[in-house]
Protein backbone atom coordinates (compact mmCIF):
# COMPACT_ATOMS: atom_id res chain seq x y z
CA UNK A 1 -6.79 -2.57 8.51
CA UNK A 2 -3.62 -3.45 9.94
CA UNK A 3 -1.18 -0.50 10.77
CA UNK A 4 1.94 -2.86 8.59
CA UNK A 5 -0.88 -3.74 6.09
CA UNK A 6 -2.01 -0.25 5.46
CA UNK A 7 2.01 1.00 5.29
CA UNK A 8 2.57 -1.37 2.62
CA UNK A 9 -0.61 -0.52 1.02
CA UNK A 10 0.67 3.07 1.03
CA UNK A 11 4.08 2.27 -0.29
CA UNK A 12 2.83 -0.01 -3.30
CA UNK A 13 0.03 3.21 -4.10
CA UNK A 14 2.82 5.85 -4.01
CA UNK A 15 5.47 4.10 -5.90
CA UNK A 16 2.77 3.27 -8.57
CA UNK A 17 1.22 6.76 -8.77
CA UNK A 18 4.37 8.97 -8.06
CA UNK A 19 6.70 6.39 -10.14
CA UNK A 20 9.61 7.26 -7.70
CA UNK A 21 11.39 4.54 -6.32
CA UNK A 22 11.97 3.66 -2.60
CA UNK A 23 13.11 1.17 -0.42
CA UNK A 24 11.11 1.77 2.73
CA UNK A 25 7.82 3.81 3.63
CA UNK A 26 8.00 6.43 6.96
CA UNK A 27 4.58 5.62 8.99
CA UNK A 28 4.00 8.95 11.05
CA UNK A 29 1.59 6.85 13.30
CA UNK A 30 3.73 4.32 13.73
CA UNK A 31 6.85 6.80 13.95
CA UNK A 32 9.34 4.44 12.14
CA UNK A 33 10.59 3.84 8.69
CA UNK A 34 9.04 -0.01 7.47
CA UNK A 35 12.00 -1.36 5.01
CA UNK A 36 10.24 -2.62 1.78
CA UNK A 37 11.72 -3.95 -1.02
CA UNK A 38 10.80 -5.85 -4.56
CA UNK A 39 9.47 -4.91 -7.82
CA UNK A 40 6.34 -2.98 -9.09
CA UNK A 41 5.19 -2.71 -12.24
CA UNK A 42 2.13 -1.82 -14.48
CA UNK A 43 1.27 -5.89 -14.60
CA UNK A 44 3.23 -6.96 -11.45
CA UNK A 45 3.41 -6.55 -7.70
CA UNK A 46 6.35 -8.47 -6.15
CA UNK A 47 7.35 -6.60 -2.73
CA UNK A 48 8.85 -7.46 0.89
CA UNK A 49 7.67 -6.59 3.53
CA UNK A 50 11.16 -6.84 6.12
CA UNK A 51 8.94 -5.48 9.23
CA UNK A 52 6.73 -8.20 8.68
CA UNK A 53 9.32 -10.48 6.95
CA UNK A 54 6.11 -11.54 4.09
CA UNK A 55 5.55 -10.80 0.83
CA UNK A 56 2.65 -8.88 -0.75
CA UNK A 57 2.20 -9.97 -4.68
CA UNK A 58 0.14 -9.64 -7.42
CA UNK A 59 -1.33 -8.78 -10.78
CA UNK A 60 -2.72 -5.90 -12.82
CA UNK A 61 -3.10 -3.68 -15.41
CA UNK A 62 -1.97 -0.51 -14.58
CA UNK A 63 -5.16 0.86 -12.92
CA UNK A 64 -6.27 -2.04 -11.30
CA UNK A 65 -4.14 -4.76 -8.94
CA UNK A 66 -5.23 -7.87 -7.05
CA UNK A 67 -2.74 -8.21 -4.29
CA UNK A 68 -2.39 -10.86 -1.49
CA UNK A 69 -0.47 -10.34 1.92
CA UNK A 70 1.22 -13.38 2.83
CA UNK A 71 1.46 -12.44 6.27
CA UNK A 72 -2.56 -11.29 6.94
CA UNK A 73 -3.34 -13.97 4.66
CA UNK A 74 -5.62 -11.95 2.52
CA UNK A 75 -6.63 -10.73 -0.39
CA UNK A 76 -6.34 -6.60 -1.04
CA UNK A 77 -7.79 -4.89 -4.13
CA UNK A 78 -6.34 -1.67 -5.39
CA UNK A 79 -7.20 1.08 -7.92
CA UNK A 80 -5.12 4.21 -8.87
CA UNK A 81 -6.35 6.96 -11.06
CA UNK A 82 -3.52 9.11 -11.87
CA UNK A 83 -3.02 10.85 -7.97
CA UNK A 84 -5.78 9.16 -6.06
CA UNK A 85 -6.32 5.37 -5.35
CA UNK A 86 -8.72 3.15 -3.37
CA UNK A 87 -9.61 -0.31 -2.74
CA UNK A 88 -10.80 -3.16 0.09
CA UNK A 89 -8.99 -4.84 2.32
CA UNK A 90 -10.89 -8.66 2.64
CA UNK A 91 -8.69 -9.21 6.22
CA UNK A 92 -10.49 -6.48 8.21
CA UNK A 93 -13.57 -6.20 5.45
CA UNK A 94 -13.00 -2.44 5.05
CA UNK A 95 -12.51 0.05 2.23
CA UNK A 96 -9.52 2.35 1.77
CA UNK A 97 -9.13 5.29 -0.42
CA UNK A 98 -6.01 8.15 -0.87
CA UNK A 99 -4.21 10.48 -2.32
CA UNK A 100 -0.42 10.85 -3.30
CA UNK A 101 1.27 13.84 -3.41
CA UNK A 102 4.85 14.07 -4.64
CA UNK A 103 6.45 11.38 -1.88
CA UNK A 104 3.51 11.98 0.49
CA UNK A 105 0.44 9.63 0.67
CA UNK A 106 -2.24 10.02 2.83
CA UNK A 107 -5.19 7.04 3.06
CA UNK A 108 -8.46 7.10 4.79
CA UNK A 109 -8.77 3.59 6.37
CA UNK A 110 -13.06 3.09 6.84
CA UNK A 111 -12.77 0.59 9.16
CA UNK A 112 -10.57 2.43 12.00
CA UNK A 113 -12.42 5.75 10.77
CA UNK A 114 -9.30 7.89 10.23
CA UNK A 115 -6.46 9.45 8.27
CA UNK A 116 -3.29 7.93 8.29
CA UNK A 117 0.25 9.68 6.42
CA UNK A 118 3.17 8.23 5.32
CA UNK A 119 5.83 9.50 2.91
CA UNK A 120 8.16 7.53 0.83
């Protein structure tokens, strides 16, 4: 998955899960703050992505969203059960899964094979 990608993916599963609001995610592999922006909701996903400059947007029901990343130009499924979340990215064809804790996520990308933090 793609390092911006995988940020926003982190920022939309926090702010969902943790229900704290925030206008930027801090990527610890990445070492910067990526300014993001927009609304979330249990139906909606409407965010900005001002690294990239693209949207990410979408629908669901709480649980379950169907996002797509105007930049990538692809299609991201995501879950979230109360703390934890996962999902596939259809850019890079790999699954994701996480955890958030307070304004700390943490997701295990399958495709690069790691852990990756970021806080919000």
């Amino acid at each position: 998955m793609d390092a911006n990608l995988r940020a926003c993916v982190a920022y939309i599963a926090g702010r969902l899960a943790s229900k704290r609001k925030s206008s930027s995610v801090f990527d610890y592999d990445q070492g910067k703050y990526i300014s993001i922006g927009g609304s979330l909701s249990m139906s909606a996903v409407n965010v900005y992505d001002y690294d990239q400059g693209c949207y990410i947007a979408g629908s669901g029901n709480g649980s379950r969203y169907s996002l797509y990343h105007y930049g990538e130009s692809c299609y991201i499924t995501l879950q979230i059960a109360e703390s934890t979340f996962r999902g596939f990215d259809y850019g890079s064809s790999s699954h994701f899964s996480g955890r958030v804790s307070g304004n700390s996520i943490s997701i295990y990308d399958y495709g690069e094979g790691g852990y990756f933090n970021y806080a919000i």
